[in-house]
PDB file of N, CA and C in Angstrom:
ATOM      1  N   UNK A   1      98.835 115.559  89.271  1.00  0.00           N
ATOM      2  CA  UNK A   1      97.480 115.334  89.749  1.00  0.00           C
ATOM      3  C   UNK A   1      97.127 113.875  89.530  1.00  0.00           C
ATOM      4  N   UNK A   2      96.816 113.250  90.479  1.00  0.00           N
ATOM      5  CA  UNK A   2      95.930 111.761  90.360  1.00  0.00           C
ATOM      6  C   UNK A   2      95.030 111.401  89.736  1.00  0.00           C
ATOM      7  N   UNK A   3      94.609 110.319  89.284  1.00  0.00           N
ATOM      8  CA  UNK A   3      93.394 109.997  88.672  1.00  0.00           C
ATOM      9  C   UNK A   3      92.683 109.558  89.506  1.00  0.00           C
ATOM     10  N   UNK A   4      91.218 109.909  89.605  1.00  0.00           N
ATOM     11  CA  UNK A   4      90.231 109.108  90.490  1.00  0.00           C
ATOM     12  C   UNK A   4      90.335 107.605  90.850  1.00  0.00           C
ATOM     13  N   UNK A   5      90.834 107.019  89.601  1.00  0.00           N
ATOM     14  CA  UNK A   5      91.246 105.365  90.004  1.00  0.00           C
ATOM     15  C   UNK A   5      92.541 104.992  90.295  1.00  0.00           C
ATOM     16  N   UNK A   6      93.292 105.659  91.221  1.00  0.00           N
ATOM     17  CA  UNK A   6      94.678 105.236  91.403  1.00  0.00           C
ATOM     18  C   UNK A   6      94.483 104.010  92.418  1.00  0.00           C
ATOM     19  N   UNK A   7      95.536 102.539  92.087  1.00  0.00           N
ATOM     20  CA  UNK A   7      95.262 101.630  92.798  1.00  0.00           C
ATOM     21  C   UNK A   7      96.405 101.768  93.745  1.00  0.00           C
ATOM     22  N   UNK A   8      95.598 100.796  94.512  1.00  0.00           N
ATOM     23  CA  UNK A   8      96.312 100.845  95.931  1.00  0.00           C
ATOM     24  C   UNK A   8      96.661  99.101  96.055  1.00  0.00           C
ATOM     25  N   UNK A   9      98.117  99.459  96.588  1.00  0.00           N
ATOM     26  CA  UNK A   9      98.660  98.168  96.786  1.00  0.00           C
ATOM     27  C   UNK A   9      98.896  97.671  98.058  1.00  0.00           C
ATOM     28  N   UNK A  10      98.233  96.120  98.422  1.00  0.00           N
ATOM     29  CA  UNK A  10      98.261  96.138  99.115  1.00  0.00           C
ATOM     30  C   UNK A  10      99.342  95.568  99.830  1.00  0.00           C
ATOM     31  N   UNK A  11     100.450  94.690  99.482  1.00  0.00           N
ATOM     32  CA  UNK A  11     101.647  94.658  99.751  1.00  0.00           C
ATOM     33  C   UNK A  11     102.869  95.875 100.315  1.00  0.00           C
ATOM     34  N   UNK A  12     102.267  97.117  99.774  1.00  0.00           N
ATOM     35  CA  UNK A  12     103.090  98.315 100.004  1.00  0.00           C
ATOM     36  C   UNK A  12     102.502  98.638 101.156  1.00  0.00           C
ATOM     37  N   UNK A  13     101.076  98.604 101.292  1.00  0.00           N
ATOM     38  CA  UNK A  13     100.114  99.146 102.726  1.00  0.00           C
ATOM     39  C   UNK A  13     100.846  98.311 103.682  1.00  0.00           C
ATOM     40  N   UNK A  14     100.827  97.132 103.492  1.00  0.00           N
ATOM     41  CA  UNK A  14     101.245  96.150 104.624  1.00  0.00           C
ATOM     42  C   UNK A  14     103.321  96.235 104.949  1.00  0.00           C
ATOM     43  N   UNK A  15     103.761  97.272 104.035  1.00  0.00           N
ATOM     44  CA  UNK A  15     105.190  96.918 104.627  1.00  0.00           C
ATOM     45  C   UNK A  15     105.146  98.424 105.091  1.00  0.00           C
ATOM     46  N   UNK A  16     104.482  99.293 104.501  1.00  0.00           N
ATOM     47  CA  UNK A  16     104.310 100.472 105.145  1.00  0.00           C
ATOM     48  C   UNK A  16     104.173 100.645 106.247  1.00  0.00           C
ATOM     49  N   UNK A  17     103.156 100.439 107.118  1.00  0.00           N
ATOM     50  CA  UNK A  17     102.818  99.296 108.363  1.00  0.00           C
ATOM     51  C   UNK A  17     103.411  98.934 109.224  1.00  0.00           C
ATOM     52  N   UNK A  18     104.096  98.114 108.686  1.00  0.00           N
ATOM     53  CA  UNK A  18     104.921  97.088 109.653  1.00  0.00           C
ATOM     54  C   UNK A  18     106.228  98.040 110.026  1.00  0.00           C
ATOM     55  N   UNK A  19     106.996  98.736 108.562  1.00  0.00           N
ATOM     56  CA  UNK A  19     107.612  99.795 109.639  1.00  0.00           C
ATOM     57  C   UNK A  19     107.892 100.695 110.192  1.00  0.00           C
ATOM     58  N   UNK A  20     106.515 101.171 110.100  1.00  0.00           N
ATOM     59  CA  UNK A  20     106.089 102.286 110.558  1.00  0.00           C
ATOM     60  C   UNK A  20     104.704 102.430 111.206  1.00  0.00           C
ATOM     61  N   UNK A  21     103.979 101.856 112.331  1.00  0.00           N
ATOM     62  CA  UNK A  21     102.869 101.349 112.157  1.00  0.00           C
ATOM     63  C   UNK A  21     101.605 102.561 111.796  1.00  0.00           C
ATOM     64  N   UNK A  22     101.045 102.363 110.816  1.00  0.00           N
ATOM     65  CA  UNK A  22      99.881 103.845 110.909  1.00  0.00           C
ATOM     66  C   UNK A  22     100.637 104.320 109.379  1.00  0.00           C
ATOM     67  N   UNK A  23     101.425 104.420 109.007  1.00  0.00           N
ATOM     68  CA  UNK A  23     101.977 104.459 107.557  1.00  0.00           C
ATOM     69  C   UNK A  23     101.385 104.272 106.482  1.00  0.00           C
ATOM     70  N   UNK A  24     100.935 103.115 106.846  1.00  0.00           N
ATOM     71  CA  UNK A  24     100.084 102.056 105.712  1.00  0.00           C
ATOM     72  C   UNK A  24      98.782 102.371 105.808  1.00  0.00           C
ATOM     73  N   UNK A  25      98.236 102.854 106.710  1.00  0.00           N
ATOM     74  CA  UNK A  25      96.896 103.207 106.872  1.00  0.00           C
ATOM     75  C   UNK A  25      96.764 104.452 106.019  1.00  0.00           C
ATOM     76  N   UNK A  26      97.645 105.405 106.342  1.00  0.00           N
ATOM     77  CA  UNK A  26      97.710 106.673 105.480  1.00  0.00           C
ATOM     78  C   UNK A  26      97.854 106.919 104.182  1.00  0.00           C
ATOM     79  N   UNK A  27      98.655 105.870 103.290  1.00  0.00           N
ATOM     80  CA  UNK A  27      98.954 105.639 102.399  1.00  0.00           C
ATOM     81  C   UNK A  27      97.421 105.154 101.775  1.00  0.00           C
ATOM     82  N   UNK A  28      96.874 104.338 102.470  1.00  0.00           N
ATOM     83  CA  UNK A  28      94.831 103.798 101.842  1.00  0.00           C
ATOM     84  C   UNK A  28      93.977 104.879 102.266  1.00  0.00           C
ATOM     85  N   UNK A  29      94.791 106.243 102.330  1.00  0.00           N
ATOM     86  CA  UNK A  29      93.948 107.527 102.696  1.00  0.00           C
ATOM     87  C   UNK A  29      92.721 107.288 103.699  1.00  0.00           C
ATOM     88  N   UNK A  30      93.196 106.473 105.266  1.00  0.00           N
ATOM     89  CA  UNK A  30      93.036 106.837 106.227  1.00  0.00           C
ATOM     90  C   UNK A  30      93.841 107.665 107.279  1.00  0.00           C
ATOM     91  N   UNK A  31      93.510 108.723 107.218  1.00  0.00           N
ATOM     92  CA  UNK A  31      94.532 109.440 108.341  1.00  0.00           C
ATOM     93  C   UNK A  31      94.341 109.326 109.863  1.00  0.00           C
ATOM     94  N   UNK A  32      92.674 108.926 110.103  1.00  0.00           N
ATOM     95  CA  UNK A  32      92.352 109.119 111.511  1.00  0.00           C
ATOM     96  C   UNK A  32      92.856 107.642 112.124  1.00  0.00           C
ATOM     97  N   UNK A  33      92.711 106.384 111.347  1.00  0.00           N
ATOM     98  CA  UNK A  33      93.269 105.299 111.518  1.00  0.00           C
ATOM     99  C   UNK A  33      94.908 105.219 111.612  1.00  0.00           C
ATOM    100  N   UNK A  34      95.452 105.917 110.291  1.00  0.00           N
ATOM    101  CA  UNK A  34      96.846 105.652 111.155  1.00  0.00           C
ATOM    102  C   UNK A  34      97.617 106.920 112.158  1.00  0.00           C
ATOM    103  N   UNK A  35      96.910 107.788 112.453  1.00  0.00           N
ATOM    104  CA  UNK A  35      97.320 108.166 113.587  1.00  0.00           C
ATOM    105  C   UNK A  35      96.739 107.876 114.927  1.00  0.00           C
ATOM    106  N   UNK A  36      95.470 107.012 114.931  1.00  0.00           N
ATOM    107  CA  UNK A  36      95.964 105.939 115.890  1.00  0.00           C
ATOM    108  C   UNK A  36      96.551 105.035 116.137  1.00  0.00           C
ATOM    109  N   UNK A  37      97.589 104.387 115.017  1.00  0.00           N
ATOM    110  CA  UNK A  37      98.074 103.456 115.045  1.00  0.00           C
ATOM    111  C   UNK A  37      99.885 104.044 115.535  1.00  0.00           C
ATOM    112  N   UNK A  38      99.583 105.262 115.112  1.00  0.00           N
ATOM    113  CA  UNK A  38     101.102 106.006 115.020  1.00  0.00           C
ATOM    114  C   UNK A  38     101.315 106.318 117.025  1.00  0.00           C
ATOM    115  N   UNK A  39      99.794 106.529 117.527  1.00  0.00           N
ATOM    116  CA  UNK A  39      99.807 106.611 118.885  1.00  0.00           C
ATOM    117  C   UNK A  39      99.684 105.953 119.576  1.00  0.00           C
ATOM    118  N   UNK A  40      99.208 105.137 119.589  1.00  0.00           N
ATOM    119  CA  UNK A  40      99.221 103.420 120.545  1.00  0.00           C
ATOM    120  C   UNK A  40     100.386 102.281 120.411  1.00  0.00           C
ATOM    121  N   UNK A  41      99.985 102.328 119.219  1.00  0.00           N
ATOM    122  CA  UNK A  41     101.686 101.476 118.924  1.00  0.00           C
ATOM    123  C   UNK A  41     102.956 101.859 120.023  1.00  0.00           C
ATOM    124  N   UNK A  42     103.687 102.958 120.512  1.00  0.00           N
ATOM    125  CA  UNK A  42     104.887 103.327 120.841  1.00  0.00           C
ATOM    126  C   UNK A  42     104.214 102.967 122.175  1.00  0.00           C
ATOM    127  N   UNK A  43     103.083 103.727 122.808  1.00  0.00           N
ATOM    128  CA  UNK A  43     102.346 103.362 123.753  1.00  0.00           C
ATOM    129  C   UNK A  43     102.414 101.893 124.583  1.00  0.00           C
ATOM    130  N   UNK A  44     102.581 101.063 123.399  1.00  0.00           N
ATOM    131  CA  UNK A  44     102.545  99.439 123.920  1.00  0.00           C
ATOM    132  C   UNK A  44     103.724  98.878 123.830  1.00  0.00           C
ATOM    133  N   UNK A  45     104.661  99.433 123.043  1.00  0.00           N
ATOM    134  CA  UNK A  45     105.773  99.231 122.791  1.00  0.00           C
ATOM    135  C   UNK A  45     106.780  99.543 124.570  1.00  0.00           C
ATOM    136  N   UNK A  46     106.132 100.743 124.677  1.00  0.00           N
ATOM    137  CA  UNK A  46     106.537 101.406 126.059  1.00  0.00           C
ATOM    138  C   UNK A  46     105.587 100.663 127.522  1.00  0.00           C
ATOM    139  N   UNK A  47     104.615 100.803 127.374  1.00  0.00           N
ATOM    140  CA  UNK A  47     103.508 100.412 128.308  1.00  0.00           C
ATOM    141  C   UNK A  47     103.824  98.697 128.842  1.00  0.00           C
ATOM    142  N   UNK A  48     104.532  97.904 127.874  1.00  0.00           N
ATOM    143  CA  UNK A  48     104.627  96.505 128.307  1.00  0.00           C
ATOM    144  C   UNK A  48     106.061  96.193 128.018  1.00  0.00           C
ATOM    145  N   UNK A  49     107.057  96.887 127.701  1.00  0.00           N
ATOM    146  CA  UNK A  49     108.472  96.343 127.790  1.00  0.00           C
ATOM    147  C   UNK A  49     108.682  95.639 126.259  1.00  0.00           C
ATOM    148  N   UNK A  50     107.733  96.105 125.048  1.00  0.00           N
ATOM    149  CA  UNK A  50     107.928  95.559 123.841  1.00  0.00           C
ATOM    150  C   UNK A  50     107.017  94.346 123.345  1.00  0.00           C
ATOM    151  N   UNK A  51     106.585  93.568 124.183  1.00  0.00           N
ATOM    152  CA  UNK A  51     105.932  92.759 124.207  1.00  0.00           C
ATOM    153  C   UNK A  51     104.424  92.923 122.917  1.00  0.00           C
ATOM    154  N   UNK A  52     103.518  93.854 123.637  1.00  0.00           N
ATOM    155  CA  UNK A  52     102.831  94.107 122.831  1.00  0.00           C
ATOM    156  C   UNK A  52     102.778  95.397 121.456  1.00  0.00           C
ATOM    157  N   UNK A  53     104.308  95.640 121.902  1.00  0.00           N
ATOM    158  CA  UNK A  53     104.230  96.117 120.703  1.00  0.00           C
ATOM    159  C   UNK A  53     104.656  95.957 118.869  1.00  0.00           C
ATOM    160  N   UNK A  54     105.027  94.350 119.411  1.00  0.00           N
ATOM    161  CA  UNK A  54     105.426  93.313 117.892  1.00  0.00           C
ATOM    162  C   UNK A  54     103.626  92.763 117.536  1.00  0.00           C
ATOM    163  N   UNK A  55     103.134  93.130 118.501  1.00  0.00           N
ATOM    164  CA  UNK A  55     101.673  92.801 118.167  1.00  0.00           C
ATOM    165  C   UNK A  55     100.822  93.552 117.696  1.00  0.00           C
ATOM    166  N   UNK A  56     101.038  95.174 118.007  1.00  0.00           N
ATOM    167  CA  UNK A  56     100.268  95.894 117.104  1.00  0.00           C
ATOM    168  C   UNK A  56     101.211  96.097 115.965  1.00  0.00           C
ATOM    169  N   UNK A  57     102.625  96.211 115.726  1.00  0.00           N
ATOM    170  CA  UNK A  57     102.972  96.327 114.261  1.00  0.00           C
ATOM    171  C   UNK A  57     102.227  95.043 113.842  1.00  0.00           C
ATOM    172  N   UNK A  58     102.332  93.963 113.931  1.00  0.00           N
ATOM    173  CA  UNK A  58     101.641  93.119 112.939  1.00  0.00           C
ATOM    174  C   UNK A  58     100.179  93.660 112.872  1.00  0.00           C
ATOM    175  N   UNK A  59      99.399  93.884 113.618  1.00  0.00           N
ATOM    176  CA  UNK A  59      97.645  93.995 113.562  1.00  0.00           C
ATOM    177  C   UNK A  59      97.728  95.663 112.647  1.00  0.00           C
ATOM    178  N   UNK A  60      98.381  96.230 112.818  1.00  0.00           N
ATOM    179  CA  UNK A  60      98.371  97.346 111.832  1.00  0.00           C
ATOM    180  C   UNK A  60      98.980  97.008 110.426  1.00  0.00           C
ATOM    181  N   UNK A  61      99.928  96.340 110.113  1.00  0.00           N
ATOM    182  CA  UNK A  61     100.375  95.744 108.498  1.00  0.00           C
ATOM    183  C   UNK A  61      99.200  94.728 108.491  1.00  0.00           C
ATOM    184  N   UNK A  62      98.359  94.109 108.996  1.00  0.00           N
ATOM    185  CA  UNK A  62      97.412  92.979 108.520  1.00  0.00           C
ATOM    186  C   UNK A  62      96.176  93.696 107.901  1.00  0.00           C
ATOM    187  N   UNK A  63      96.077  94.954 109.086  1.00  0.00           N
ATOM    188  CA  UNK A  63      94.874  96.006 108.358  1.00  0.00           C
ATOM    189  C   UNK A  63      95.261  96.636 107.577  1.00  0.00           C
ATOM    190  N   UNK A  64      96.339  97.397 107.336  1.00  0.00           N
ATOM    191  CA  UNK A  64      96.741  98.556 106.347  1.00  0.00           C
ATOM    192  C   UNK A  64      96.548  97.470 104.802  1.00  0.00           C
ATOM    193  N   UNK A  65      97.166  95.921 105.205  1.00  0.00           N
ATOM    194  CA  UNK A  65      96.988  95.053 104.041  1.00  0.00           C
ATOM    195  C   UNK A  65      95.241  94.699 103.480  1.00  0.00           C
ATOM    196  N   UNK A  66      94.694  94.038 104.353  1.00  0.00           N
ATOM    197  CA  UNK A  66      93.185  93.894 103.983  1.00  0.00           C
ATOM    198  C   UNK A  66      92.154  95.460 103.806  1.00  0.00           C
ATOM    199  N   UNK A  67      92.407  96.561 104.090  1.00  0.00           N
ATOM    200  CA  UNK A  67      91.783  97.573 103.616  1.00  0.00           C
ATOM    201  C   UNK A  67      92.218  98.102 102.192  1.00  0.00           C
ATOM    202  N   UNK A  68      93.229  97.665 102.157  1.00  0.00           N
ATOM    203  CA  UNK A  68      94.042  98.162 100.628  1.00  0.00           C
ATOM    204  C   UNK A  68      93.515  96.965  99.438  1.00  0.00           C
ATOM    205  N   UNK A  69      92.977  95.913  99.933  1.00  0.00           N
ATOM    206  CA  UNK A  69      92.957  94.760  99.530  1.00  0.00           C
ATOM    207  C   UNK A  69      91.192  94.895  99.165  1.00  0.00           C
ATOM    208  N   UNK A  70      90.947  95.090  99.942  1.00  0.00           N
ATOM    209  CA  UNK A  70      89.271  95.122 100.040  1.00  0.00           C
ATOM    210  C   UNK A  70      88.814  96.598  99.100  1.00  0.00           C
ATOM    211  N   UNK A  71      89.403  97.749  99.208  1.00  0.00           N
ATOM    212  CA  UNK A  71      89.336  98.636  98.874  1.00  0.00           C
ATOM    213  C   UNK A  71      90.426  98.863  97.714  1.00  0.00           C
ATOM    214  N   UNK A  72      90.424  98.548  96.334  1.00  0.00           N
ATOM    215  CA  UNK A  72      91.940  98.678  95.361  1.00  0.00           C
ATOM    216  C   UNK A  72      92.105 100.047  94.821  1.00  0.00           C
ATOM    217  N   UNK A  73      90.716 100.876  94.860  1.00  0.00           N
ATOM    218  CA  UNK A  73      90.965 101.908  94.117  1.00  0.00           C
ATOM    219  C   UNK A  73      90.709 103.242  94.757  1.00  0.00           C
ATOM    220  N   UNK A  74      91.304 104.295  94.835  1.00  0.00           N
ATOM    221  CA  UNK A  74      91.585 105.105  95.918  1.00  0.00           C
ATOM    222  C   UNK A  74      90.513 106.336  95.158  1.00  0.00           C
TER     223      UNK A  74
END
């Protein structure tokens, strides 16, 4: 069982993230965030030939990083 103050790292959010996009979101106990990230991501990945999809892995490890960052204790 957890303690109310378990910290959250935000280095782990952000590699979580990156390879996996929506990972890292889940891990800062957002689920509705990274399963949009888990659904758009492949989406853009597919939708533009890859292009935009090196762009949402980064914009999802930058958020999974600054929410974990902003927010330390879960």
């Amino acid at each position: 069982m957890e303690s109310e103050d378990t910290v959250r790292n935000p280095g782990i959010a952000a590699v979580l993230s990156f390879l996996i996009p929506g990972i890292g979101q889940i891990y800062n106990g957002k689920f509705l965030r990274g399963l949009f990230w888990l659904i758009v991501t492949p989406g853009m990945w597919v939708g533009t030939g890859g292009l935009l999809g090196w762009i949402c892995h980064l914009i999802a490890a930058y958020t999974a990083y600054n929410y974990a960052k902003a927010h330390p204790y879960r």
